[in-house]
PDB file of N, CA and C in Angstrom:
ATOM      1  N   UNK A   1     -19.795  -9.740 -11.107  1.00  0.00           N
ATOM      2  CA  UNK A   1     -20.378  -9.956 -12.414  1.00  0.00           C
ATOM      3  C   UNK A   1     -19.594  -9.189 -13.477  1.00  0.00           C
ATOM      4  N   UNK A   2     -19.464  -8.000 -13.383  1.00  0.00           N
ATOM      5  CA  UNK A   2     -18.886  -7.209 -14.026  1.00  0.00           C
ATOM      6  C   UNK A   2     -17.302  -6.369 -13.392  1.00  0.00           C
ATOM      7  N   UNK A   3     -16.401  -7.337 -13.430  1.00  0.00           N
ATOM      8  CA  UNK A   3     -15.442  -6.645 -12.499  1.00  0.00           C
ATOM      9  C   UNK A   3     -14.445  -5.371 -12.931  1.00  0.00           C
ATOM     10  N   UNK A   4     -14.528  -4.980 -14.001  1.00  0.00           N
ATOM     11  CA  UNK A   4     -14.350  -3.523 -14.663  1.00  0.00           C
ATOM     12  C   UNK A   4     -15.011  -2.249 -14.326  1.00  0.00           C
ATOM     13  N   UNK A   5     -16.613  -2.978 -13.762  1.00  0.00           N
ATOM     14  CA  UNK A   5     -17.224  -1.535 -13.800  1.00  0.00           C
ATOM     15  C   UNK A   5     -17.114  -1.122 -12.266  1.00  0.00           C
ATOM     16  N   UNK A   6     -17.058  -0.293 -11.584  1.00  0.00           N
ATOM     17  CA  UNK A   6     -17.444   0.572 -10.066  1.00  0.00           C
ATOM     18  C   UNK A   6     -18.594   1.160 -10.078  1.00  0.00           C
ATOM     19  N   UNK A   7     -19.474   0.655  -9.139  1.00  0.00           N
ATOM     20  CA  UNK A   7     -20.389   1.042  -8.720  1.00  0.00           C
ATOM     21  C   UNK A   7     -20.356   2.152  -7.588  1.00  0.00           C
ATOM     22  N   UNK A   8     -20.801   3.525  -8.177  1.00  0.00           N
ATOM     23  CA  UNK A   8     -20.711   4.635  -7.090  1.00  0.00           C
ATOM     24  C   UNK A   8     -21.880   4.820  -6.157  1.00  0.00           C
ATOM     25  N   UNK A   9     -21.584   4.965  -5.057  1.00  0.00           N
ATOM     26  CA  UNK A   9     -22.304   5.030  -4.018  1.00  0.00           C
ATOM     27  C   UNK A   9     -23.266   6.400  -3.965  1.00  0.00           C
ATOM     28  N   UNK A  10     -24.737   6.561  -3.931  1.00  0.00           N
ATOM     29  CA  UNK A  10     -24.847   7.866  -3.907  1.00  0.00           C
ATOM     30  C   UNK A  10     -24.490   8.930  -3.100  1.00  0.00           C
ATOM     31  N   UNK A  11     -23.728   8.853  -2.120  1.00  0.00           N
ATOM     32  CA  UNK A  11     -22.950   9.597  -1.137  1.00  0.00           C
ATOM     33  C   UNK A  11     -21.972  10.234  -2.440  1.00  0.00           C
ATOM     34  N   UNK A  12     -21.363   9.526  -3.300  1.00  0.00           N
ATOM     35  CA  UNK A  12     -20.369  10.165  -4.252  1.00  0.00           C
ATOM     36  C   UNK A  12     -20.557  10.619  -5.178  1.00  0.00           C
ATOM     37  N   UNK A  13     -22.290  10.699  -5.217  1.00  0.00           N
ATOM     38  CA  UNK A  13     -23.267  11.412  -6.078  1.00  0.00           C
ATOM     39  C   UNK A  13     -23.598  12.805  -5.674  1.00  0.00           C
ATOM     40  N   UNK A  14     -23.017  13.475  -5.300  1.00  0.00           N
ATOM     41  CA  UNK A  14     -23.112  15.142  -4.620  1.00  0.00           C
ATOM     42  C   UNK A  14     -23.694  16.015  -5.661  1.00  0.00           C
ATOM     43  N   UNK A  15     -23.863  16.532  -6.252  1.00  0.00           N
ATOM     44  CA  UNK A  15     -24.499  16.735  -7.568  1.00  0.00           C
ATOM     45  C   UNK A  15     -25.762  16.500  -8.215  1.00  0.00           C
ATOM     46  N   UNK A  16     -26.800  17.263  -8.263  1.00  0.00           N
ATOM     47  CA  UNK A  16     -28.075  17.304  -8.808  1.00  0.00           C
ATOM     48  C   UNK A  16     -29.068  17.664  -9.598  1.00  0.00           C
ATOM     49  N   UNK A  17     -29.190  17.394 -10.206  1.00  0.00           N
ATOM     50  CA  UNK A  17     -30.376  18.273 -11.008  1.00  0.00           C
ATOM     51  C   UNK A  17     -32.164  17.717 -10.911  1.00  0.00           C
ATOM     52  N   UNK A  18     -32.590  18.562 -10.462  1.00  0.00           N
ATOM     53  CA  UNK A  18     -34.041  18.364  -9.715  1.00  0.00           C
ATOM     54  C   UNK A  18     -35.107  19.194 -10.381  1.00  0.00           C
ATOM     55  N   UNK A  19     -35.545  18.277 -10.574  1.00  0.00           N
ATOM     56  CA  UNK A  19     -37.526  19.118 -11.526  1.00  0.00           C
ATOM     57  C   UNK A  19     -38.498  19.825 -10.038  1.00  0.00           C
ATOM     58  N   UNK A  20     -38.321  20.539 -10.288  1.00  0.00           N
ATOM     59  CA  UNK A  20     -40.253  21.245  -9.096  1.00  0.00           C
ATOM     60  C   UNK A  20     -41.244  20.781  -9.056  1.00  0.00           C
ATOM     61  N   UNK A  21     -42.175  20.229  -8.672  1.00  0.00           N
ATOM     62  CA  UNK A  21     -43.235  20.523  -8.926  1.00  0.00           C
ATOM     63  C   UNK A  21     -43.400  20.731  -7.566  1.00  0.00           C
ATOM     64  N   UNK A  22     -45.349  20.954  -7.631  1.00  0.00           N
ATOM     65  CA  UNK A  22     -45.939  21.246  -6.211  1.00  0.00           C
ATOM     66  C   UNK A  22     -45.968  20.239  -5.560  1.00  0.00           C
ATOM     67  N   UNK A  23     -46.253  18.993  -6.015  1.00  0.00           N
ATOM     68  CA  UNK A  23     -46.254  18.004  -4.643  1.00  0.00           C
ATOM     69  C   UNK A  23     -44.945  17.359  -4.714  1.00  0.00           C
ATOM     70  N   UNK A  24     -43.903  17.821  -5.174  1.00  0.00           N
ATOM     71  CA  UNK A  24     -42.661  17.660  -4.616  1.00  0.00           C
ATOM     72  C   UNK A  24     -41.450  17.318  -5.750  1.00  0.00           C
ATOM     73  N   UNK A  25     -40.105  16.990  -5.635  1.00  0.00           N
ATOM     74  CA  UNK A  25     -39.509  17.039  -6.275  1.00  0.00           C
ATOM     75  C   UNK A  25     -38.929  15.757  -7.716  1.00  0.00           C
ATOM     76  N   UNK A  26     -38.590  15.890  -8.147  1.00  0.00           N
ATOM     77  CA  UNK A  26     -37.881  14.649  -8.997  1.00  0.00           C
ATOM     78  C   UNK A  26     -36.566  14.609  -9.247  1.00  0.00           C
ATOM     79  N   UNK A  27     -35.517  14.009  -8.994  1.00  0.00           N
ATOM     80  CA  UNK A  27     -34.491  13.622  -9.285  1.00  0.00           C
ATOM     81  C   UNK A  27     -34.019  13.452 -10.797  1.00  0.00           C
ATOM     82  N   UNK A  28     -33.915  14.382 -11.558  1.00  0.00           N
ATOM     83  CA  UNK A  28     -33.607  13.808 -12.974  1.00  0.00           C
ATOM     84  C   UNK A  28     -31.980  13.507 -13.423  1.00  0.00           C
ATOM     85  N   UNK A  29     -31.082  13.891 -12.552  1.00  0.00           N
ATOM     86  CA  UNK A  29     -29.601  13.304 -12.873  1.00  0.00           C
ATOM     87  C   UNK A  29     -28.823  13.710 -11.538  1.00  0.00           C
ATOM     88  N   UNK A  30     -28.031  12.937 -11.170  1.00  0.00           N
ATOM     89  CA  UNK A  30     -26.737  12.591 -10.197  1.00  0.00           C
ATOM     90  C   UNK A  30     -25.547  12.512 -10.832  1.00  0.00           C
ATOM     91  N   UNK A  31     -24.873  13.614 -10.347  1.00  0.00           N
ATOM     92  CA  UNK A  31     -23.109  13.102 -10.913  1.00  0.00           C
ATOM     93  C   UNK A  31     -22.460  13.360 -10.011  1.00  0.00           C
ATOM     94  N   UNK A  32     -21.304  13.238 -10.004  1.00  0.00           N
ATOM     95  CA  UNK A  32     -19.950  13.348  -9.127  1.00  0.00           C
ATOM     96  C   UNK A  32     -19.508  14.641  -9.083  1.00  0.00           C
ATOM     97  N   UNK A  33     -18.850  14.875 -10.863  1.00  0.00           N
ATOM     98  CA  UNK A  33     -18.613  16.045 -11.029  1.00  0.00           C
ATOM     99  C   UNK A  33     -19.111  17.259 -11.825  1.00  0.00           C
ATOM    100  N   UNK A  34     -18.563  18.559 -10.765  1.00  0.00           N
ATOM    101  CA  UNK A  34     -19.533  19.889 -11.378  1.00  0.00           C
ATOM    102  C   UNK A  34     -19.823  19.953 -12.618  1.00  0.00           C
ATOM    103  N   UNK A  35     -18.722  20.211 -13.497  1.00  0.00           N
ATOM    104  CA  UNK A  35     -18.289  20.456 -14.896  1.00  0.00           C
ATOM    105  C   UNK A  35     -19.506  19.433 -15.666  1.00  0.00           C
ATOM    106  N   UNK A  36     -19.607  18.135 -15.342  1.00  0.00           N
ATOM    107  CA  UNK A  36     -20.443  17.833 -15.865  1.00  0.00           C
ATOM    108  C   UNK A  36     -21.886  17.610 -15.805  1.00  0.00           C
ATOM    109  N   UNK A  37     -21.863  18.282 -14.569  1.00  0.00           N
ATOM    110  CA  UNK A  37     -23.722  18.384 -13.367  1.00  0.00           C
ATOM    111  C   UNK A  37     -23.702  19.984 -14.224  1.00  0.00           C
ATOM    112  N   UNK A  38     -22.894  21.051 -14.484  1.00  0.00           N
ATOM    113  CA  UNK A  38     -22.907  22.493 -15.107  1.00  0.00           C
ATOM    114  C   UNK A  38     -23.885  21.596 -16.660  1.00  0.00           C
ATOM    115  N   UNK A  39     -23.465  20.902 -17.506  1.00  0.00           N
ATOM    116  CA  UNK A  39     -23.525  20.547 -18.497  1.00  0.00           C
ATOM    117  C   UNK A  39     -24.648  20.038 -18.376  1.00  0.00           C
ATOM    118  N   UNK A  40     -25.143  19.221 -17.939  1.00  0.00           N
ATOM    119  CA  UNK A  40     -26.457  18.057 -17.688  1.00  0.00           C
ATOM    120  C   UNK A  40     -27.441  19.072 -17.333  1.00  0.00           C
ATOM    121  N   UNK A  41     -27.421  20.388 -16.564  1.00  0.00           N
ATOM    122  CA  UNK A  41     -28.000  20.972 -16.380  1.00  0.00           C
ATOM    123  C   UNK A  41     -28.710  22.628 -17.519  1.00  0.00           C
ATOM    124  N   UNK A  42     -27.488  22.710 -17.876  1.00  0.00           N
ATOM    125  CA  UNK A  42     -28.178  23.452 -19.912  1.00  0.00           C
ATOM    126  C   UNK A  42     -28.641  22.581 -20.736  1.00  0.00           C
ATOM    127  N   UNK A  43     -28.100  21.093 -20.701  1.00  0.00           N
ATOM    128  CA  UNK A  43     -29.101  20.781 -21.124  1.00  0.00           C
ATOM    129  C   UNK A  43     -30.417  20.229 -20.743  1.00  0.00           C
ATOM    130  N   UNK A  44     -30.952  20.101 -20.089  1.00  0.00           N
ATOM    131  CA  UNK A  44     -32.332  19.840 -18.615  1.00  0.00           C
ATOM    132  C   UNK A  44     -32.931  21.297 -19.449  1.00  0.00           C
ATOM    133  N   UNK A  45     -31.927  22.228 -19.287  1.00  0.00           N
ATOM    134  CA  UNK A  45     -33.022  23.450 -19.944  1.00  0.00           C
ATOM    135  C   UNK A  45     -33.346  23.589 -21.049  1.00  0.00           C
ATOM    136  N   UNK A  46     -32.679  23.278 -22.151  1.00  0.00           N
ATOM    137  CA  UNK A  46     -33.109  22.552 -23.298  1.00  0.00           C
ATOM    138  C   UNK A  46     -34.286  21.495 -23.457  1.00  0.00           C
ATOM    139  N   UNK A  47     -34.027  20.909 -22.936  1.00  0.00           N
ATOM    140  CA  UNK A  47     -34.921  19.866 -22.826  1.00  0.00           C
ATOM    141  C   UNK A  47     -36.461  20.003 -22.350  1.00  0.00           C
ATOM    142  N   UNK A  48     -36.580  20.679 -21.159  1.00  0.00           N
ATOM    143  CA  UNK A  48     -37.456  20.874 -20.379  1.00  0.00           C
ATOM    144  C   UNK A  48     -37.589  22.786 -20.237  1.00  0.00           C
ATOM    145  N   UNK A  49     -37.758  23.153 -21.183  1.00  0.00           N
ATOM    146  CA  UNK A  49     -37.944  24.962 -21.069  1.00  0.00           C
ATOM    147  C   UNK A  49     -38.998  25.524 -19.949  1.00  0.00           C
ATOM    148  N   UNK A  50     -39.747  25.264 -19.995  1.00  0.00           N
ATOM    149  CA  UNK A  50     -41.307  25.709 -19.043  1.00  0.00           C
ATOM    150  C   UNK A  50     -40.809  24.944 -18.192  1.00  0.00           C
ATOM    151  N   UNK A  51     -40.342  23.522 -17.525  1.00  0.00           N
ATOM    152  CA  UNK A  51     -40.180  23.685 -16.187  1.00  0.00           C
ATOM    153  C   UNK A  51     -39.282  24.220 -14.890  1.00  0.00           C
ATOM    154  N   UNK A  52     -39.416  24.250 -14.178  1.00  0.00           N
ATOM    155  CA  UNK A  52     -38.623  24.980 -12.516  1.00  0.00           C
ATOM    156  C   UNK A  52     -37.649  23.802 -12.312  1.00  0.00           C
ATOM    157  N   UNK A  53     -36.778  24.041 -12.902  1.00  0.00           N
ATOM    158  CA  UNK A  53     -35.091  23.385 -12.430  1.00  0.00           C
ATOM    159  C   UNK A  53     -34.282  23.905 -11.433  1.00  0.00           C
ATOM    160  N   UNK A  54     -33.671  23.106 -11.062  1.00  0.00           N
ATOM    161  CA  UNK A  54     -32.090  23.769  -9.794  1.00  0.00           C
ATOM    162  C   UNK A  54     -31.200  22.557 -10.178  1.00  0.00           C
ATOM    163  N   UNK A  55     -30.239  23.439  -9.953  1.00  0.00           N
ATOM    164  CA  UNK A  55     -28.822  22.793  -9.874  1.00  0.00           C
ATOM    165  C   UNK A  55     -28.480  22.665  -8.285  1.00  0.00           C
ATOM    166  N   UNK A  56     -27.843  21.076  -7.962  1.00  0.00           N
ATOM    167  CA  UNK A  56     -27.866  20.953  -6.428  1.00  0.00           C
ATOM    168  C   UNK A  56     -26.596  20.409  -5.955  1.00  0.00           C
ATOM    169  N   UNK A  57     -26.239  20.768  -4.740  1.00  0.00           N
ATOM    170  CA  UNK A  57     -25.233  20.076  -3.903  1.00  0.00           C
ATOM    171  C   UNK A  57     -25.290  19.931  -2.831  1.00  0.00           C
ATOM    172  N   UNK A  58     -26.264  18.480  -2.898  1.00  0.00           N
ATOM    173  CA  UNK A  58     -27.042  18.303  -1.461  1.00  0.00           C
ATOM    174  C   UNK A  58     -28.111  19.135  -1.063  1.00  0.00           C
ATOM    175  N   UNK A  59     -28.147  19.587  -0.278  1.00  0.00           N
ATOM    176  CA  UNK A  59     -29.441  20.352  -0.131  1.00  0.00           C
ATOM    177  C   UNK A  59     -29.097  21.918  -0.711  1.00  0.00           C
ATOM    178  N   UNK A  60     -28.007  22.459  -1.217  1.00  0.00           N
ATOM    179  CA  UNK A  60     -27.733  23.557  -1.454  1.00  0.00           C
ATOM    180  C   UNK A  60     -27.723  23.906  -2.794  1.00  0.00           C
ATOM    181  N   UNK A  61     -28.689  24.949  -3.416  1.00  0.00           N
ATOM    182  CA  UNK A  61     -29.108  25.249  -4.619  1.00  0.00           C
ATOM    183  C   UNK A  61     -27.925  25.643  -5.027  1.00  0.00           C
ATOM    184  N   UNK A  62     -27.849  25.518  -6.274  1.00  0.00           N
ATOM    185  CA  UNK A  62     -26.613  26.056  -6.685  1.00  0.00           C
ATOM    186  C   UNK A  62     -26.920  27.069  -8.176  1.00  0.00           C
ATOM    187  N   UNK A  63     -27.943  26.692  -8.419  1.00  0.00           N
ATOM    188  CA  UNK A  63     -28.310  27.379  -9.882  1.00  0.00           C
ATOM    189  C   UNK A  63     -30.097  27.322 -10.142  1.00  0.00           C
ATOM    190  N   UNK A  64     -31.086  27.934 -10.364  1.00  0.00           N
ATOM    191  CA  UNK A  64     -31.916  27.340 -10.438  1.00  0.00           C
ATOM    192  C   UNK A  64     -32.119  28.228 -12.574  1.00  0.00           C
ATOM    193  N   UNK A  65     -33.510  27.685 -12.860  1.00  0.00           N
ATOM    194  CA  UNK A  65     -34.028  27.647 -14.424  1.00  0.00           C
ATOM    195  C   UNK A  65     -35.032  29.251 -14.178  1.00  0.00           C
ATOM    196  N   UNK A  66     -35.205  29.566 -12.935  1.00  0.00           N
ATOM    197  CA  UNK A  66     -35.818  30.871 -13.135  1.00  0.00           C
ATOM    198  C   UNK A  66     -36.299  30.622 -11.345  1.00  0.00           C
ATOM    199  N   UNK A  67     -37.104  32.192 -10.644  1.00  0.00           N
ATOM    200  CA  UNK A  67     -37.094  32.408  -9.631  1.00  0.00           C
ATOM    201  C   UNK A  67     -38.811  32.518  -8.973  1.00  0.00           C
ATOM    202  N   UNK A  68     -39.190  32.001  -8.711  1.00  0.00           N
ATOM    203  CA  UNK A  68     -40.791  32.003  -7.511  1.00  0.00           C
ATOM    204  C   UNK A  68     -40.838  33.008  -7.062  1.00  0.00           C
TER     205      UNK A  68
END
């Protein structure tokens, strides 16, 4: 349909930024790369001040918005 665009697989989505809550998590952005998962993620804190953020790579925290 669109033969310009590439569709990335979420396997090549390594990169996360994830909301807390108690009954479980939310997915709020996927990227590829750090530099711009670093970026997506100040702003998530901007955006969202009062909630429990992490920065992810795969299952491995990489940054979180404050500590439990």
């Amino acid at each position: 349909m669109f033969p310009f665009c590439s569709i990335r697989l979420m396997d090549e989505l390594s990169f996360k930024i994830v909301k807390n809550y108690a009954q479980g998590d939310e997915v709020i952005a996927r990227v590829a790369d750090f530099a711009i998962c670093k970026a997506a993620f100040e702003k998530a804190l901007f955006v969202f001040p009062n909630e429990h953020l992490q920065m992810r790579q795969g299952a491995r925290v990489i940054a979180k918005s404050r500590e439990d």
